[in-house]
C-alpha atoms as a PDB file:
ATOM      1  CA  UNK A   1      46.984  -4.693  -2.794  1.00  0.00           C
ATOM      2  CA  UNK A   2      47.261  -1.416  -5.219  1.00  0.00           C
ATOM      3  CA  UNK A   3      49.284   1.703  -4.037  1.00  0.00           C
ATOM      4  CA  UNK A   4      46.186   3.496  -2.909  1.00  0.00           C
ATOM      5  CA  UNK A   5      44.756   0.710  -0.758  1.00  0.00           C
ATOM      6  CA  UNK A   6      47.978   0.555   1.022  1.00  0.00           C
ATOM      7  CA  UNK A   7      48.111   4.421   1.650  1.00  0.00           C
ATOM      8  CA  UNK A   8      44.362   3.762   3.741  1.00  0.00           C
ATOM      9  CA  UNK A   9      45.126   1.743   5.835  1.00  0.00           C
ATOM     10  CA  UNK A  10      44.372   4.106   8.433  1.00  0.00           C
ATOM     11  CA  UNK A  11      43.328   3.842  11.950  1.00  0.00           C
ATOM     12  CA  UNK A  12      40.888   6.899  13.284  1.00  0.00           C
ATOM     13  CA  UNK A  13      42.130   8.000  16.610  1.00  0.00           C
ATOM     14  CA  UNK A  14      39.016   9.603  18.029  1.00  0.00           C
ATOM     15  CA  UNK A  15      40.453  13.458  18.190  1.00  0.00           C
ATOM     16  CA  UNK A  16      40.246  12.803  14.277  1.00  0.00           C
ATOM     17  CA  UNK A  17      36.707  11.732  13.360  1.00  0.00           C
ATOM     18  CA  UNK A  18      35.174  12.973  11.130  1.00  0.00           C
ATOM     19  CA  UNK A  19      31.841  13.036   9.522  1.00  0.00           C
ATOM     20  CA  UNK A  20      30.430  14.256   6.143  1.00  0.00           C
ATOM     21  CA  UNK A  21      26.682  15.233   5.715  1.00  0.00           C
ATOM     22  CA  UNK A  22      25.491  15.498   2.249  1.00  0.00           C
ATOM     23  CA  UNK A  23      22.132  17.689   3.280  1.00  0.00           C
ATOM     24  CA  UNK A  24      22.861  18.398   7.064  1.00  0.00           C
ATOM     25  CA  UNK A  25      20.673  21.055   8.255  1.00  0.00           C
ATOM     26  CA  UNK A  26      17.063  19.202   8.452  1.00  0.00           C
ATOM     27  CA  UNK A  27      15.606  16.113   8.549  1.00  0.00           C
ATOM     28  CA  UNK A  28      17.753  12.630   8.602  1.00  0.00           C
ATOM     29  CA  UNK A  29      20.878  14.604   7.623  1.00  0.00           C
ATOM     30  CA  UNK A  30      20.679  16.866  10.887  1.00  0.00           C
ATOM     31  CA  UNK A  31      19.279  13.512  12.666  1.00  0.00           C
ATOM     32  CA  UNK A  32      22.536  12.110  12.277  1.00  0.00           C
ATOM     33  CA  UNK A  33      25.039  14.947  12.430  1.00  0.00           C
ATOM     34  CA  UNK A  34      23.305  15.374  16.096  1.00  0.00           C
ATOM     35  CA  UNK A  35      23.992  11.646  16.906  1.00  0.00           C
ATOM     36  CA  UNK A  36      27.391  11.408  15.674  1.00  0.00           C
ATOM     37  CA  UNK A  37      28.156  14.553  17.234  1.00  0.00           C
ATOM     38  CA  UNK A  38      27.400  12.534  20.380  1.00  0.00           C
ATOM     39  CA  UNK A  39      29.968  10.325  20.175  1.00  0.00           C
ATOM     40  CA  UNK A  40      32.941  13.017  19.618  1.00  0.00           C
ATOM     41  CA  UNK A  41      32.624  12.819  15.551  1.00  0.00           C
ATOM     42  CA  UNK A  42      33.429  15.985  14.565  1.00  0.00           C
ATOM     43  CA  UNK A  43      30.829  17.349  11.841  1.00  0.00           C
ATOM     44  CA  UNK A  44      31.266  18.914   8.141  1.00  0.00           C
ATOM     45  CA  UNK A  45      28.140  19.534   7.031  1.00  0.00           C
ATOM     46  CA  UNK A  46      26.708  21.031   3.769  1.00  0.00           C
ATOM     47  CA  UNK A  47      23.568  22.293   2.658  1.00  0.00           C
ATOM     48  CA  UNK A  48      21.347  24.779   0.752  1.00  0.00           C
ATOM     49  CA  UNK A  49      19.007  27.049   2.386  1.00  0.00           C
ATOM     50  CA  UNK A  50      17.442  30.215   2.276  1.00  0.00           C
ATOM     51  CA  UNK A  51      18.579  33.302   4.603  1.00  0.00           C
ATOM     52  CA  UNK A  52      15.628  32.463   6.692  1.00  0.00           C
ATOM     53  CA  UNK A  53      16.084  29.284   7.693  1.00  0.00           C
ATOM     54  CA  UNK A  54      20.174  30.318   8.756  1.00  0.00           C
ATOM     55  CA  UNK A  55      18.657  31.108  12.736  1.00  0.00           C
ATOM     56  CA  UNK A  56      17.877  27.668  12.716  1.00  0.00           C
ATOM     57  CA  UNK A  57      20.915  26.113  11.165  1.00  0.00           C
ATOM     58  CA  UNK A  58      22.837  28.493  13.767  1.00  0.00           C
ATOM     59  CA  UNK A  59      21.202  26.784  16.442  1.00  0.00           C
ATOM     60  CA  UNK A  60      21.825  23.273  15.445  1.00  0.00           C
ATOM     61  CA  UNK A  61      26.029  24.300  15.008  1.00  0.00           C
ATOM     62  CA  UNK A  62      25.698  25.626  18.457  1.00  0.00           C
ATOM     63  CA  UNK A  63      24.198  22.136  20.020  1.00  0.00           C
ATOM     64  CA  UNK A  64      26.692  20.248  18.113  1.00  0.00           C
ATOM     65  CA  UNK A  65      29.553  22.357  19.418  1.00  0.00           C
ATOM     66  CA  UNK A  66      28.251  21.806  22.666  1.00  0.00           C
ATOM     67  CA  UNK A  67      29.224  18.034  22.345  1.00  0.00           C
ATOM     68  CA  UNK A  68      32.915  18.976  22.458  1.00  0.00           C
ATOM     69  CA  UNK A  69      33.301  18.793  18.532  1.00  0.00           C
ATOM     70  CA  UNK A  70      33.995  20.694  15.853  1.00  0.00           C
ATOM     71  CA  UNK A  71      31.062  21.685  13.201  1.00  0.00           C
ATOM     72  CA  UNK A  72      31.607  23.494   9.875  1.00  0.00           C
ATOM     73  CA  UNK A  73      28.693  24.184   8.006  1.00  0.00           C
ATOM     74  CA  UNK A  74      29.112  25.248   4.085  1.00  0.00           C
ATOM     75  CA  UNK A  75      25.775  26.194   2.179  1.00  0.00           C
ATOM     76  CA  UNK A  76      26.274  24.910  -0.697  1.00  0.00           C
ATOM     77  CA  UNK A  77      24.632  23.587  -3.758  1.00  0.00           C
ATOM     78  CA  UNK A  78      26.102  20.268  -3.209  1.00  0.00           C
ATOM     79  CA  UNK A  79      25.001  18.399  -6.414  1.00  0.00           C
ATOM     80  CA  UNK A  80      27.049  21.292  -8.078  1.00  0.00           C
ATOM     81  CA  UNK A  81      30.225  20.427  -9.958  1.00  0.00           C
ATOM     82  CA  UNK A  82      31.920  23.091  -9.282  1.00  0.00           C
ATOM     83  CA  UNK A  83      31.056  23.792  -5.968  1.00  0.00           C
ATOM     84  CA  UNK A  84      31.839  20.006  -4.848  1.00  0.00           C
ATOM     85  CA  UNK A  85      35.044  20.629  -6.216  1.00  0.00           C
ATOM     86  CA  UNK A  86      35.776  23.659  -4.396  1.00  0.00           C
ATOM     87  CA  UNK A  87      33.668  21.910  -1.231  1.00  0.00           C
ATOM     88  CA  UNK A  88      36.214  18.871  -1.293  1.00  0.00           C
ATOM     89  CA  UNK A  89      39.302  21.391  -1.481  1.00  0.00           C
ATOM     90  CA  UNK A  90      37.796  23.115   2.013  1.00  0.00           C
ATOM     91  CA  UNK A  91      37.434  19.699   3.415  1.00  0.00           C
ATOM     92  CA  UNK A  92      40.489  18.997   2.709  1.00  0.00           C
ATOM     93  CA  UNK A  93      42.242  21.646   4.500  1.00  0.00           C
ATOM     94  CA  UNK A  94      39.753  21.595   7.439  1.00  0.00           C
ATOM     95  CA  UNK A  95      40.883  17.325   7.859  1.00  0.00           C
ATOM     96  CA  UNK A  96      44.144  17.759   7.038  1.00  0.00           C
ATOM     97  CA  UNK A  97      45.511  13.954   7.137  1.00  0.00           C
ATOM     98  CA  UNK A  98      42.480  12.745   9.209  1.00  0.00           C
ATOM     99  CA  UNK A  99      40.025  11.299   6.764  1.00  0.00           C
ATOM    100  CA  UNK A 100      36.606  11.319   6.587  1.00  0.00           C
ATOM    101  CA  UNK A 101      35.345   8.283   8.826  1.00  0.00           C
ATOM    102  CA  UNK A 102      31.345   8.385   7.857  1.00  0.00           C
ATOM    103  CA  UNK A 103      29.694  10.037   4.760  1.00  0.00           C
ATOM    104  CA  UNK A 104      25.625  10.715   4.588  1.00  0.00           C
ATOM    105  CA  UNK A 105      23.758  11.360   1.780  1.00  0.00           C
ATOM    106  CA  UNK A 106      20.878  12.991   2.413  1.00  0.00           C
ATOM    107  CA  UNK A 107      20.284  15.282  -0.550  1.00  0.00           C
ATOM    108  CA  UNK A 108      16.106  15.255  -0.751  1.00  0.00           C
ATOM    109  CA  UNK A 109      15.336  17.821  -3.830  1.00  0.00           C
ATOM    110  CA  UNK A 110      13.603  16.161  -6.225  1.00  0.00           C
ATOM    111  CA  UNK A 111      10.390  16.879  -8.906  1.00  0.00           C
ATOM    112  CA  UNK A 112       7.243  16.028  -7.743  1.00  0.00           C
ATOM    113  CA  UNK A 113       4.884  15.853 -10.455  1.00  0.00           C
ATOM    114  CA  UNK A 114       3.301  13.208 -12.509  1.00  0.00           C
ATOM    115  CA  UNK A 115       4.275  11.659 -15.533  1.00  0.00           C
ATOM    116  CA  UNK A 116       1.523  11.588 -17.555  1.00  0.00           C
ATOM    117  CA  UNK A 117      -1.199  14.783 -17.813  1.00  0.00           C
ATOM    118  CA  UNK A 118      -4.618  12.379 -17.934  1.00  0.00           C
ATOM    119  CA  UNK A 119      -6.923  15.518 -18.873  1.00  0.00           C
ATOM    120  CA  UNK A 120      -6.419  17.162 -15.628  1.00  0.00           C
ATOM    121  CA  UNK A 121      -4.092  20.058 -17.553  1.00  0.00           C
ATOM    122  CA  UNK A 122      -1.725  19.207 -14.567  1.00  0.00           C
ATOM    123  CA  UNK A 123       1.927  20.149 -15.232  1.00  0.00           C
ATOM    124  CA  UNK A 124       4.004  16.652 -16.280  1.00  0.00           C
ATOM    125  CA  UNK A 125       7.605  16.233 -15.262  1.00  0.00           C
ATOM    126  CA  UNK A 126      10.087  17.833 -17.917  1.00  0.00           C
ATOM    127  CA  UNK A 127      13.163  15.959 -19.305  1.00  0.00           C
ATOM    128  CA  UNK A 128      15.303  18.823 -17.591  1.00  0.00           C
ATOM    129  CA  UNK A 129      13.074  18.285 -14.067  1.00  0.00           C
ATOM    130  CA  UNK A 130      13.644  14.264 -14.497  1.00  0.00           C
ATOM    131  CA  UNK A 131      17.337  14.788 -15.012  1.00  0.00           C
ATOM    132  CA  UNK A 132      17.789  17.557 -12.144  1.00  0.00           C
ATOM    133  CA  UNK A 133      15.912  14.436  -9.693  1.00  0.00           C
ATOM    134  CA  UNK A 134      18.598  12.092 -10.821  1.00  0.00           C
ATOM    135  CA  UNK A 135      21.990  13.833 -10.349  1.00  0.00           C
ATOM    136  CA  UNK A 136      20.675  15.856  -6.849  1.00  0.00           C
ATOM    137  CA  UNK A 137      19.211  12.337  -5.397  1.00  0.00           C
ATOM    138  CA  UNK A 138      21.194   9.703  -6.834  1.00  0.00           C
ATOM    139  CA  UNK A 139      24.100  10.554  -9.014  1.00  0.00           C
ATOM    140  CA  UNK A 140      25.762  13.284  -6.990  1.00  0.00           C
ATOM    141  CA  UNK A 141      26.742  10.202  -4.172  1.00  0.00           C
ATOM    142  CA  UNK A 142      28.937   8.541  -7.135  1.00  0.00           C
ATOM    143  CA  UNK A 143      30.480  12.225  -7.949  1.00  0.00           C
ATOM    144  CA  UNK A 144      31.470  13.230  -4.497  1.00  0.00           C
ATOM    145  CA  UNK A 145      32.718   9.244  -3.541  1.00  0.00           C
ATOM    146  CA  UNK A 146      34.683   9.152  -6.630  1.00  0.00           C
ATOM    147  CA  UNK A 147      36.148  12.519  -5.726  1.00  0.00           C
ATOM    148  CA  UNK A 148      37.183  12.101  -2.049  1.00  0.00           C
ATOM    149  CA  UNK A 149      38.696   8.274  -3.058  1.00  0.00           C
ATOM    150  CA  UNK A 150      40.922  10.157  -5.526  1.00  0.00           C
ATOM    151  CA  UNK A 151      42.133  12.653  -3.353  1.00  0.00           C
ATOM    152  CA  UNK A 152      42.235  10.186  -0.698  1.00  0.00           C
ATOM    153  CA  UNK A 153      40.173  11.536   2.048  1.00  0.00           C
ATOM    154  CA  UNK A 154      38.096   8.174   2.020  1.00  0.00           C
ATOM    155  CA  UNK A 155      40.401   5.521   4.280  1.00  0.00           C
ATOM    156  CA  UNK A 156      40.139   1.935   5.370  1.00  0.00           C
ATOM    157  CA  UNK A 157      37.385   2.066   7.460  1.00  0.00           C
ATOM    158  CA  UNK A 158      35.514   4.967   6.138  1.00  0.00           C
ATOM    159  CA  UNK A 159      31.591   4.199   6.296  1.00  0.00           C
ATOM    160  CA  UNK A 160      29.048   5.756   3.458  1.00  0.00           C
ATOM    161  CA  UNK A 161      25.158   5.674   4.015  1.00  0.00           C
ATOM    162  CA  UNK A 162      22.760   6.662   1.452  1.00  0.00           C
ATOM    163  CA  UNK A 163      18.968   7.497   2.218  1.00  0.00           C
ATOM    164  CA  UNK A 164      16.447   5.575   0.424  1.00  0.00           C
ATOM    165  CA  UNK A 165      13.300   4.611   0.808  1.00  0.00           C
ATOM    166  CA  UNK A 166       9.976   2.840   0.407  1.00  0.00           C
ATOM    167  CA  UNK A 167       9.716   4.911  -2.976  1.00  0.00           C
ATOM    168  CA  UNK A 168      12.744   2.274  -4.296  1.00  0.00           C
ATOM    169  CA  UNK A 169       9.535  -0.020  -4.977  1.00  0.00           C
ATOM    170  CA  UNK A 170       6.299   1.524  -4.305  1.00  0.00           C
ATOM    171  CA  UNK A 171       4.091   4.381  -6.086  1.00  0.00           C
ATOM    172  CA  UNK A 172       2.651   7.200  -5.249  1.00  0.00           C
ATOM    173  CA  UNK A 173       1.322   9.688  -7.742  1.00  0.00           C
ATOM    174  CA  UNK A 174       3.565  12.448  -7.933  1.00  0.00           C
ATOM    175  CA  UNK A 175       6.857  10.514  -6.537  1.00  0.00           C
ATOM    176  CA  UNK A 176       8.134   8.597 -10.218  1.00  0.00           C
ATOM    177  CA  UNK A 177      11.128  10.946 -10.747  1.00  0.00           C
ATOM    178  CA  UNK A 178      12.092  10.415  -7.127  1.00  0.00           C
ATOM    179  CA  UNK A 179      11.064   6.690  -6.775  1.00  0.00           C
ATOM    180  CA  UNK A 180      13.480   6.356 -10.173  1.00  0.00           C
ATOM    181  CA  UNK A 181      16.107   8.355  -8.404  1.00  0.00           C
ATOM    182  CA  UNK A 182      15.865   6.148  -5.118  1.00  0.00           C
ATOM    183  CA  UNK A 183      16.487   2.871  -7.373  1.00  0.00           C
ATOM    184  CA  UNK A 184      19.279   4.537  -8.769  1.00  0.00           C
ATOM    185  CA  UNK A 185      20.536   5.363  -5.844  1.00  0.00           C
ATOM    186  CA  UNK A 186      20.640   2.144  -4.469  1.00  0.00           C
ATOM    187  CA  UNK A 187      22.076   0.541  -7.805  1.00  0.00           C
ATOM    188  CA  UNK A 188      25.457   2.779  -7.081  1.00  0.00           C
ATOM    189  CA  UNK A 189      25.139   1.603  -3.667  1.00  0.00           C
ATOM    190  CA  UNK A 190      25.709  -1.929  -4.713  1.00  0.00           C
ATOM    191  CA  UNK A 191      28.330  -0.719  -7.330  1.00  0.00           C
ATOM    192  CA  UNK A 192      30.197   1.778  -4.780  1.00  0.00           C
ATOM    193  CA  UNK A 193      30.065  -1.349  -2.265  1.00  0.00           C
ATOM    194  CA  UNK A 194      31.988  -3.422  -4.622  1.00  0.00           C
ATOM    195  CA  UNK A 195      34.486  -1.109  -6.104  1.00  0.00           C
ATOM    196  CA  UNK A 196      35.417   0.078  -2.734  1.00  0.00           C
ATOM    197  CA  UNK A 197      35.519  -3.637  -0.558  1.00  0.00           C
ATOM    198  CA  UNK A 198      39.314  -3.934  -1.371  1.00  0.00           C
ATOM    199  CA  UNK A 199      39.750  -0.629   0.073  1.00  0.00           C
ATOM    200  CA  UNK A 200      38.381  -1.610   3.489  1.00  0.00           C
ATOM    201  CA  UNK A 201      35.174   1.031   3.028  1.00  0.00           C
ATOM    202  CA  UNK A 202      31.850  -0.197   3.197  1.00  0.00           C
ATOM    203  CA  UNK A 203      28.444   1.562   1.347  1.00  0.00           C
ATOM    204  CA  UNK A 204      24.887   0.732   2.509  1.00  0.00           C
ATOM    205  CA  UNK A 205      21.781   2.345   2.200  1.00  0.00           C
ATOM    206  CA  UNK A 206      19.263   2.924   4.618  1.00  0.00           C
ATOM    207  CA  UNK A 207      15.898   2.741   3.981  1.00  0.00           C
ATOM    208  CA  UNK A 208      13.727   4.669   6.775  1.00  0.00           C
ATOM    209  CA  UNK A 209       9.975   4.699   7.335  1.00  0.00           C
ATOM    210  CA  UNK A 210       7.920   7.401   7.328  1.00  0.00           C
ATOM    211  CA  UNK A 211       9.642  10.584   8.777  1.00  0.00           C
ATOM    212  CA  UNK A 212       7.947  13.565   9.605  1.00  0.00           C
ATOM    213  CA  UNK A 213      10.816  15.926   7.537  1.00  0.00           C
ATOM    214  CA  UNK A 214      10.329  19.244   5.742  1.00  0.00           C
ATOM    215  CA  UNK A 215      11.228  16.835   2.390  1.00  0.00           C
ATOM    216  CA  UNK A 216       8.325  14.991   3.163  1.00  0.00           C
ATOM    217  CA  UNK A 217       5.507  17.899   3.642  1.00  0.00           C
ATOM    218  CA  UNK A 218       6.192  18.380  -0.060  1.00  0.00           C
ATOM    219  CA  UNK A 219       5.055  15.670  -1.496  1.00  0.00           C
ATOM    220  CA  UNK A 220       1.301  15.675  -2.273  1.00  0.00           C
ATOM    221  CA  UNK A 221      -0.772  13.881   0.378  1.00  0.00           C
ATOM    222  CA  UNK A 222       2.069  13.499   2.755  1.00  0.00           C
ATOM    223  CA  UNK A 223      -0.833  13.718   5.883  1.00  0.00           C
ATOM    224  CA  UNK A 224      -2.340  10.842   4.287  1.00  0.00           C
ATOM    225  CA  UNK A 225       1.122   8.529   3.755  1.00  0.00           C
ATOM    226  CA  UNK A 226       1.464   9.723   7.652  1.00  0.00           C
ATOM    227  CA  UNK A 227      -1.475   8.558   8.440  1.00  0.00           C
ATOM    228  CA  UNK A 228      -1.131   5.521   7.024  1.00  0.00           C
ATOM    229  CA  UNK A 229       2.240   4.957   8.607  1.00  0.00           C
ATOM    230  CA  UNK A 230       1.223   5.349  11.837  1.00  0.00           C
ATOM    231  CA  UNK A 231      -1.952   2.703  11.178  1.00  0.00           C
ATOM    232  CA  UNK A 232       0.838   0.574   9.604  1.00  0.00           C
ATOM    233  CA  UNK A 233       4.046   1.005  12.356  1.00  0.00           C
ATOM    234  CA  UNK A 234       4.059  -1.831  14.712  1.00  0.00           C
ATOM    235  CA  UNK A 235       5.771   0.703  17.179  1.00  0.00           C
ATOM    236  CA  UNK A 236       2.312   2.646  16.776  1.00  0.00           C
ATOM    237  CA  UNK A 237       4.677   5.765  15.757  1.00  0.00           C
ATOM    238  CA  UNK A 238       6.413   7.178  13.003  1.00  0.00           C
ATOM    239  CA  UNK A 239       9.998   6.894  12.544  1.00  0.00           C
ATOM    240  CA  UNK A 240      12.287  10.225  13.806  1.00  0.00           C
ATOM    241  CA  UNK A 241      15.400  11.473  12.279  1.00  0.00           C
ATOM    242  CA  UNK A 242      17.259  10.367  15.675  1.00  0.00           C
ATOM    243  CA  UNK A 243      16.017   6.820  15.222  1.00  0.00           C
ATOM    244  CA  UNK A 244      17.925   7.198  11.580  1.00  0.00           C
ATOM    245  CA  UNK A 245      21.009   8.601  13.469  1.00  0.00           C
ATOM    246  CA  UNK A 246      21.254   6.640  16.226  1.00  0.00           C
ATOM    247  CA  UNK A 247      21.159   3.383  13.109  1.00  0.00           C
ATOM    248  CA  UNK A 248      24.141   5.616  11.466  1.00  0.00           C
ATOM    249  CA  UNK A 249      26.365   5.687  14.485  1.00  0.00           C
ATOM    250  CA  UNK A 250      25.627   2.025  15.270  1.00  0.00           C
ATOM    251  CA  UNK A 251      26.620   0.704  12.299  1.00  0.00           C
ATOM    252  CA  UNK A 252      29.468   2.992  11.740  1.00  0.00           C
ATOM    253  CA  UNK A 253      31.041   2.042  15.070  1.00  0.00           C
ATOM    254  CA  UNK A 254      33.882  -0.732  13.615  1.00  0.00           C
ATOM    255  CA  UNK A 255      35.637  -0.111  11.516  1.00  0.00           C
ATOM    256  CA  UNK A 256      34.797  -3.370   9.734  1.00  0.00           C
ATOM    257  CA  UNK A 257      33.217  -2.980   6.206  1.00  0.00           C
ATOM    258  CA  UNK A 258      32.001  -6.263   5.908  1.00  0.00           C
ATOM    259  CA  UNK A 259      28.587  -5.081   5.966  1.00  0.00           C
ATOM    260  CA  UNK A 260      28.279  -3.427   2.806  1.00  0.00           C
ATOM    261  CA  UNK A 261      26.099  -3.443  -0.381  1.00  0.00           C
ATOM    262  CA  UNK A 262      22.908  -3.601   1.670  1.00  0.00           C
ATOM    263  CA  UNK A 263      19.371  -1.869   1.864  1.00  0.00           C
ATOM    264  CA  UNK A 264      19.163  -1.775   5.876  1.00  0.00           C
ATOM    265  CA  UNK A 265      15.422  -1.346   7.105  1.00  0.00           C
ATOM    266  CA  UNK A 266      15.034   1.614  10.027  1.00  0.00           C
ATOM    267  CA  UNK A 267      11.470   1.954  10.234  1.00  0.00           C
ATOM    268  CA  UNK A 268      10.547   0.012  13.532  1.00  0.00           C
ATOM    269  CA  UNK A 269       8.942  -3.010  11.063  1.00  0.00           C
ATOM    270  CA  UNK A 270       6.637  -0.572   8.793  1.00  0.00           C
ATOM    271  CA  UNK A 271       7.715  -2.174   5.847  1.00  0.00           C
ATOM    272  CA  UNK A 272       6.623  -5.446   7.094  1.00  0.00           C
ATOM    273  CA  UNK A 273       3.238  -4.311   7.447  1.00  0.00           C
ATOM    274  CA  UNK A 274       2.499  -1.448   5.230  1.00  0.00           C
END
């Protein structure tokens, strides 16, 4: 075992939890900062919002707080270089020796616009937009990993979920830059998962169903994929951002990482059926 796997071997004590949420003030990402709250995780959470939405995001650091944790919120361009660098320096002395226990990546920005411009005149997707989708959705999980393993905030027993979903495989006609990031995103999944099994710290993606989020409402004919959903959903419902936080603290509650490399299914069996 290398120097740096022996240095993790690190047992959480609970006063020392910690959580990092990669797109924590809506949808799944405040889903599961609210659910790991909860449990006594304390919560570092950034994000990138406008002034008006900050009434909002002050409310959800209150109701965290109210759990008996600590929450700092940062907003942040967090597929930024140089603001992940100086992110991971503020983490750093907010943790001290503690370690991050759980990592989500929930960063939903992405170009939604076709491909090809069949005589409609539509706008395509640029080179620049395609690129943008990439790094914000997929490639900014490998930068901010690689990152916090090097300065050693990542410890035996840390847990990292990425958010995927049915996109990894099916089409929809504005959602190819995105459904390309989502594969790509679960192809470093499988890569992180491997890397990092020596060092005790497991990677998985989770692949929800159909959530009602504000990243959803932008793509065109979300009522319809709703819709559909909810035809589709053996539960007769679509799935919530608490269902994909309460699957977060489950399977971050060991610190075992022998589940790891995986694309786990929360959607209440819509894939089955849709």
């Amino acid at each position: 075992m290398g120097v740096h796997a022996q240095m993790q071997q690190t047992t959480f004590s609970k006063s020392e939890q910690w959580a990092l949420i990669l797109g924590a003030s809506s949808g799944m990402g405040e889903g599961c900062a609210r659910a790991l709250s909860k449990l006594g995780i304390n919560i570092i959470g950034v994000h990138l919002d406008t002034s008006n939405q900050q009434e909002k995001i002050d409310k959800l650091i209150v109701d965290i707080r109210s759990n008996g944790v600590q929450a700092h919120y940062f907003n942040s361009n967090a597929a930024s270089e140089a603001c992940q660098k100086d992110m991971i320096q503020q983490i750093g002395l907010i943790i001290g020796s503690s370690g991050i226990r759980i990592i989500v990546h929930s960063l939903a920005f992405g170009a939604l616009l076709p491909f090809i411009d069949a005589g409609s005149q539509r706008q395509t997707v640029s080179r620049r937009q395609m690129e943008m989708t990439l790094t914000v959705m997929a490639h900014s999980l490998v930068y901010w990993v690689q990152d916090l393993f090097a300065k050693r905030i990542l410890h035996h027993g840390s847990h990292i979920f990425a958010l995927t979903s049915a996109g990894n495989t099916k089409v929809a006609g504005a959602y190819g830059a995105v459904s390309a990031a989502k594969c790509a995103l679960e192809a470093h999944v499988r890569q992180l998962a491997f890397e990092l099994a020596p060092h005790g710290i497991a990677v998985n993606a989770i692949r929800a169903g159909v959530t009602d989020t504000p990243a959803l409402r932008k793509i065109p004919g979300h009522d319809d994929i709703m819709r559909h959903a909810l035809r589709s959903n053996p539960h007769g419902r679509l799935t919530t951002p608490s269902d994909v936080g309460e699957a977060v603290a489950l399977l971050s509650s060991s610190g075992s990482s022998w589940i790891t490399g995986n694309i786990l299914g929360v959607d209440g069996g819509e894939y089955l059926t849709a």
